[in-house]
C-alpha atoms as a PDB file:
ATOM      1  CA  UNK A   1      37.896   9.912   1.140  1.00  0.00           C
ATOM      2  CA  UNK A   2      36.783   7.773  -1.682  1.00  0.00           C
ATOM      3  CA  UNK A   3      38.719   4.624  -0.418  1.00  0.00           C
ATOM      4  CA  UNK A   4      37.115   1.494  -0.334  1.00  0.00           C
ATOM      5  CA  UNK A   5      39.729   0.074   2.742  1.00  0.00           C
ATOM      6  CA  UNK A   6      37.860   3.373   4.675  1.00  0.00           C
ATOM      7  CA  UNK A   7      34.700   1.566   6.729  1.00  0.00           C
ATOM      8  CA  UNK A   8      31.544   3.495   6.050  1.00  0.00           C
ATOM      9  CA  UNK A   9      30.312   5.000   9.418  1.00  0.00           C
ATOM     10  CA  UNK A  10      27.379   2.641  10.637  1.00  0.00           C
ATOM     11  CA  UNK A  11      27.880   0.038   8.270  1.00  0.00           C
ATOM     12  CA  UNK A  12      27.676  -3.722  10.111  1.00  0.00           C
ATOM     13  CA  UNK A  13      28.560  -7.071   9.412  1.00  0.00           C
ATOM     14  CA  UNK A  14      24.934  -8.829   9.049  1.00  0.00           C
ATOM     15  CA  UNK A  15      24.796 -11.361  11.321  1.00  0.00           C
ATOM     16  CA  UNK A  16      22.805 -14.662  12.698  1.00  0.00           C
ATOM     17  CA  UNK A  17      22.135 -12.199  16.055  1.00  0.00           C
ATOM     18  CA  UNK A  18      20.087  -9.605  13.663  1.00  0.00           C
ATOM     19  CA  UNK A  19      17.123 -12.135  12.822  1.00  0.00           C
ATOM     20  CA  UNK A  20      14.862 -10.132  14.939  1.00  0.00           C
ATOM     21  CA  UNK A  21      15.651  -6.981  13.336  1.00  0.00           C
ATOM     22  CA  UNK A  22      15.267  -8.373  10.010  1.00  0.00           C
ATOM     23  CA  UNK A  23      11.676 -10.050  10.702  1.00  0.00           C
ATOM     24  CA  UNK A  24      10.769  -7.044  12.558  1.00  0.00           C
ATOM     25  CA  UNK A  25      11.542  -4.913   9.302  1.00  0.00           C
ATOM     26  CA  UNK A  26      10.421  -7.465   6.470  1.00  0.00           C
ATOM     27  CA  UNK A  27       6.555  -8.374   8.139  1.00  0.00           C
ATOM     28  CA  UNK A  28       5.858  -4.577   8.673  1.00  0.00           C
ATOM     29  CA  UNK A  29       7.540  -3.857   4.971  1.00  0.00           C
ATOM     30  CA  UNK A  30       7.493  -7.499   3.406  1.00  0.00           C
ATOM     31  CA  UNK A  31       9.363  -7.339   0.052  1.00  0.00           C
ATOM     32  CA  UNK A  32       8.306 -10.221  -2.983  1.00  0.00           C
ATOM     33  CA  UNK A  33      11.957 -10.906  -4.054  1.00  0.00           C
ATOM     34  CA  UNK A  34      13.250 -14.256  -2.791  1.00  0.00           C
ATOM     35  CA  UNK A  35      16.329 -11.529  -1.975  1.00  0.00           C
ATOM     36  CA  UNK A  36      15.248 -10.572   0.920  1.00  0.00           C
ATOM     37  CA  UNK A  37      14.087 -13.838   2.963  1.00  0.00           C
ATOM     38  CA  UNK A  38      15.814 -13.953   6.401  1.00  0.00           C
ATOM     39  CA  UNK A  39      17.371 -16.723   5.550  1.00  0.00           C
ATOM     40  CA  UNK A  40      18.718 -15.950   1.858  1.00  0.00           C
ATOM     41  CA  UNK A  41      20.282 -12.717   3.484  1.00  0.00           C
ATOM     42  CA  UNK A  42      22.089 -14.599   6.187  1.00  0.00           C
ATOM     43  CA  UNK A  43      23.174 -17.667   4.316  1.00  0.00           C
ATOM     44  CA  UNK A  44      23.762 -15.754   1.270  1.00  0.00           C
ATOM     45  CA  UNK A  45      24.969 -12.562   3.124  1.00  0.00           C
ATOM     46  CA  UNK A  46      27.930 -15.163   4.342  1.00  0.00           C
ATOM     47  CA  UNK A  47      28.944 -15.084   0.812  1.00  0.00           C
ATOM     48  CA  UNK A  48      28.760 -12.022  -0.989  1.00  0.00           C
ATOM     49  CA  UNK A  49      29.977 -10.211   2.075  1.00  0.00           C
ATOM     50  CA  UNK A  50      26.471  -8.295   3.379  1.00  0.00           C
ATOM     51  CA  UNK A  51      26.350  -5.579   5.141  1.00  0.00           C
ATOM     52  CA  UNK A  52      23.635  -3.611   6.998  1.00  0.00           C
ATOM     53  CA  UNK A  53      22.712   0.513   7.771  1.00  0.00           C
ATOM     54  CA  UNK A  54      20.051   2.207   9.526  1.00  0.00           C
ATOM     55  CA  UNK A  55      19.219   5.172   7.168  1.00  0.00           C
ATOM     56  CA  UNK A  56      16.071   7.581   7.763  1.00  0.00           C
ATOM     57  CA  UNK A  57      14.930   4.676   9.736  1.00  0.00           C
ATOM     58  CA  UNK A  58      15.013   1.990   7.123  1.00  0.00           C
ATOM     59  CA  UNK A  59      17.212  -0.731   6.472  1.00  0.00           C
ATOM     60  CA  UNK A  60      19.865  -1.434   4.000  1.00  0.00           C
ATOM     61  CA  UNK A  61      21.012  -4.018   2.975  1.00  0.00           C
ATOM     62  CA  UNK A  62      24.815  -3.893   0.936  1.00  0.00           C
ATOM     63  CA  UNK A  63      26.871  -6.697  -0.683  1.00  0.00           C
ATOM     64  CA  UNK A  64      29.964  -5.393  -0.445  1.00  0.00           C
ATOM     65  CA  UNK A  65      31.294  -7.821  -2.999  1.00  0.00           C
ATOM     66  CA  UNK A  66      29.492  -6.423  -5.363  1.00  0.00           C
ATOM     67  CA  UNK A  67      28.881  -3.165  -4.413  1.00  0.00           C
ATOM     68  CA  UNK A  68      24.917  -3.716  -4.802  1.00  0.00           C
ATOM     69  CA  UNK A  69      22.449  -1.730  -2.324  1.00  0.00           C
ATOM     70  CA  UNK A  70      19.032  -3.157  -1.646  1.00  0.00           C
ATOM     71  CA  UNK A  71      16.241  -0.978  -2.270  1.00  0.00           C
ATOM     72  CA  UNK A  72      15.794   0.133   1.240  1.00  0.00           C
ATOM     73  CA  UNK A  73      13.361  -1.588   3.713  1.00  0.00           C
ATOM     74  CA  UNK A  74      10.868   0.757   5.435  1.00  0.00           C
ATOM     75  CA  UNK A  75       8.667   3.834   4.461  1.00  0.00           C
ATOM     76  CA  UNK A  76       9.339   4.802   1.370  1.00  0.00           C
ATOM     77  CA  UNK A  77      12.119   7.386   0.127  1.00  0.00           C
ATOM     78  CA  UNK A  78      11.695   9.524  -2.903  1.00  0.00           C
ATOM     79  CA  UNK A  79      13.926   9.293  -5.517  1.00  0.00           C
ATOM     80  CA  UNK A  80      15.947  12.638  -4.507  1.00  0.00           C
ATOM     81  CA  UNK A  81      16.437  10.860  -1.140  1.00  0.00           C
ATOM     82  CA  UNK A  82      17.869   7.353  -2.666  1.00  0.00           C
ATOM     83  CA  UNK A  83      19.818   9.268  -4.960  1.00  0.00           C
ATOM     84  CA  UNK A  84      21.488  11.112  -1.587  1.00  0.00           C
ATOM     85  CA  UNK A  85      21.685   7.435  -0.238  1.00  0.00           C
ATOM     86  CA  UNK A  86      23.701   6.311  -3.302  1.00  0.00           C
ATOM     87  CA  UNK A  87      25.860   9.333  -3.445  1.00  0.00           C
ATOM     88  CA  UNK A  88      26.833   8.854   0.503  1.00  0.00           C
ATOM     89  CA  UNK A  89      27.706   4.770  -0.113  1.00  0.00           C
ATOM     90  CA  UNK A  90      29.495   6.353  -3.477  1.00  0.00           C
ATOM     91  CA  UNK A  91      31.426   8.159  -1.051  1.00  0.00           C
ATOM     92  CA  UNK A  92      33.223   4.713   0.496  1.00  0.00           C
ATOM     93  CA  UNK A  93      32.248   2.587  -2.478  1.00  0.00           C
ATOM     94  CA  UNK A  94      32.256   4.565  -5.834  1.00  0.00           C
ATOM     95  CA  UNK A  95      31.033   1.496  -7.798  1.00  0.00           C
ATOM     96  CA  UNK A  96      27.616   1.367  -5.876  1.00  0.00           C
ATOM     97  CA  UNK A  97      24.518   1.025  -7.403  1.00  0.00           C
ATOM     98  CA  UNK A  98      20.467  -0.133  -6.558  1.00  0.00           C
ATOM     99  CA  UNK A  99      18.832  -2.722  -7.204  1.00  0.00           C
ATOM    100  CA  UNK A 100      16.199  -4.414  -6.541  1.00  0.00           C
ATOM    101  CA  UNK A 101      13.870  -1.666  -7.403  1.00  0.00           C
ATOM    102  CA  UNK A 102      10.057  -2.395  -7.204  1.00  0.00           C
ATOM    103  CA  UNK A 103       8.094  -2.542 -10.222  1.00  0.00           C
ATOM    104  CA  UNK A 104       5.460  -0.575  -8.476  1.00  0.00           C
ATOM    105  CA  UNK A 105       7.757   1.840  -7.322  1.00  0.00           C
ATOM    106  CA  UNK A 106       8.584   2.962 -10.037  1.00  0.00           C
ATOM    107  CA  UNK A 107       4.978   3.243 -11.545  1.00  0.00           C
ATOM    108  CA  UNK A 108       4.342   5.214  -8.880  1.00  0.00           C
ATOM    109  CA  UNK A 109       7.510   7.554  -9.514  1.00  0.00           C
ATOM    110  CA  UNK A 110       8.096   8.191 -13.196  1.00  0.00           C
ATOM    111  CA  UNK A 111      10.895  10.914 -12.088  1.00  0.00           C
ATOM    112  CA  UNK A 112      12.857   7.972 -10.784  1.00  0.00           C
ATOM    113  CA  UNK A 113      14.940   7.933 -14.470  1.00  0.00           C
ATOM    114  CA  UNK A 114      15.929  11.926 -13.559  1.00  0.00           C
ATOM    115  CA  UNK A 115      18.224  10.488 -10.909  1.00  0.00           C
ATOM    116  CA  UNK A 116      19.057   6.899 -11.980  1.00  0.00           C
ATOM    117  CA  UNK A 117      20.084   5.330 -15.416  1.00  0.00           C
ATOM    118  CA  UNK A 118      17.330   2.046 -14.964  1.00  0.00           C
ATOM    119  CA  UNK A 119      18.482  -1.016 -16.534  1.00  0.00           C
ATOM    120  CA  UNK A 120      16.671  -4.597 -16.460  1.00  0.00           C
ATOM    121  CA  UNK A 121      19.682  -7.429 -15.539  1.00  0.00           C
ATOM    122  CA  UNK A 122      17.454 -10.959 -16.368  1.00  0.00           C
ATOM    123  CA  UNK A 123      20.205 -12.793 -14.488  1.00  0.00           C
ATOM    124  CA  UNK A 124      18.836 -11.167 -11.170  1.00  0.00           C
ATOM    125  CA  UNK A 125      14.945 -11.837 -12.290  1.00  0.00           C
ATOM    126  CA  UNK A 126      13.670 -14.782  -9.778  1.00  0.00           C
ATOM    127  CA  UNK A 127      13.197 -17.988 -10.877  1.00  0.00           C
ATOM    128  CA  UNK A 128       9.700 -17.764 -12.875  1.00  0.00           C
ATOM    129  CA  UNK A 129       8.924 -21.027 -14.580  1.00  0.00           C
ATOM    130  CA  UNK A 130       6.263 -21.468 -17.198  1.00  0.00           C
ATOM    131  CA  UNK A 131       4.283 -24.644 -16.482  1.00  0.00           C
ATOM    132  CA  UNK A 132       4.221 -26.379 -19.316  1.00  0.00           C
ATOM    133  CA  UNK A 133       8.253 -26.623 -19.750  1.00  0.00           C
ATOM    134  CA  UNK A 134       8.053 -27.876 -15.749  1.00  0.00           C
ATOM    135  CA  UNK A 135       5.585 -31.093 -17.070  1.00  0.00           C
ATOM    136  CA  UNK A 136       8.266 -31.804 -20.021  1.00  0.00           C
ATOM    137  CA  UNK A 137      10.929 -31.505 -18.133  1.00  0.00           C
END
């Protein structure tokens, strides 16, 4: 069943028509990466192919063209229960992986590296500027 032409049950095409949804989910859980903006997701999402599944009652977010999975939007999961989220996406996509993990997050879970290998990538770090190269630029 590992096939990636298999569609994973209750994954969706993210769409213009789920704007609601999204600001619904992002003001009750607002996230600081410029990833998940409304717009970036749609206009973006166009691109790299997103995707969209209600899990546990929070939403994920997947670029299927790079296999990437959003840290979920919603309550929080523990990191046994992201781990089952990344096994089940594994199942239909066996190059999945997280990102997007909050700093605080995982402060607040040091057990998080018993389930996940956790790697910085700079090129997905937003666009932080220091000041004084802005003036001499």
């Amino acid at each position: 069943m590992s096939s990636e032409n298999i569609k994973m049950p209750g994954l969706n095409d993210l769409q213009v028509s789920h704007t609601l949804m999204l600001r619904e989910y992002l003001t009750k859980y607002p996230r600081e990466n410029c990833d998940y903006t409304i717009v970036n997701l749609l206009v973006w999402g166009l691109i790299y192919e997103n995707k969209f599944l209600l899990y546990k009652e929070r939403l994920i977010i997947f670029n299927t063209r790079h296999n990437y999975i959003f840290f979920p939007i919603g309550e929080e999961l523990s990191p046994i229960e992201l781990s089952e989220l990344v096994s089940h996406f594994k199942e239909y996509y066996p190059k999945a992986e997280m990102i997007l993990i909050p700093k605080e997050y995982l402060d607040e879970h040091p057990d998080f590296g018993d389930f996940f290998e956790i790697r910085e990538d700079r090129d997905w770090a937003d666009y932080i500027y220091s000041n004084e190269n802005m003036v001499t630029l």
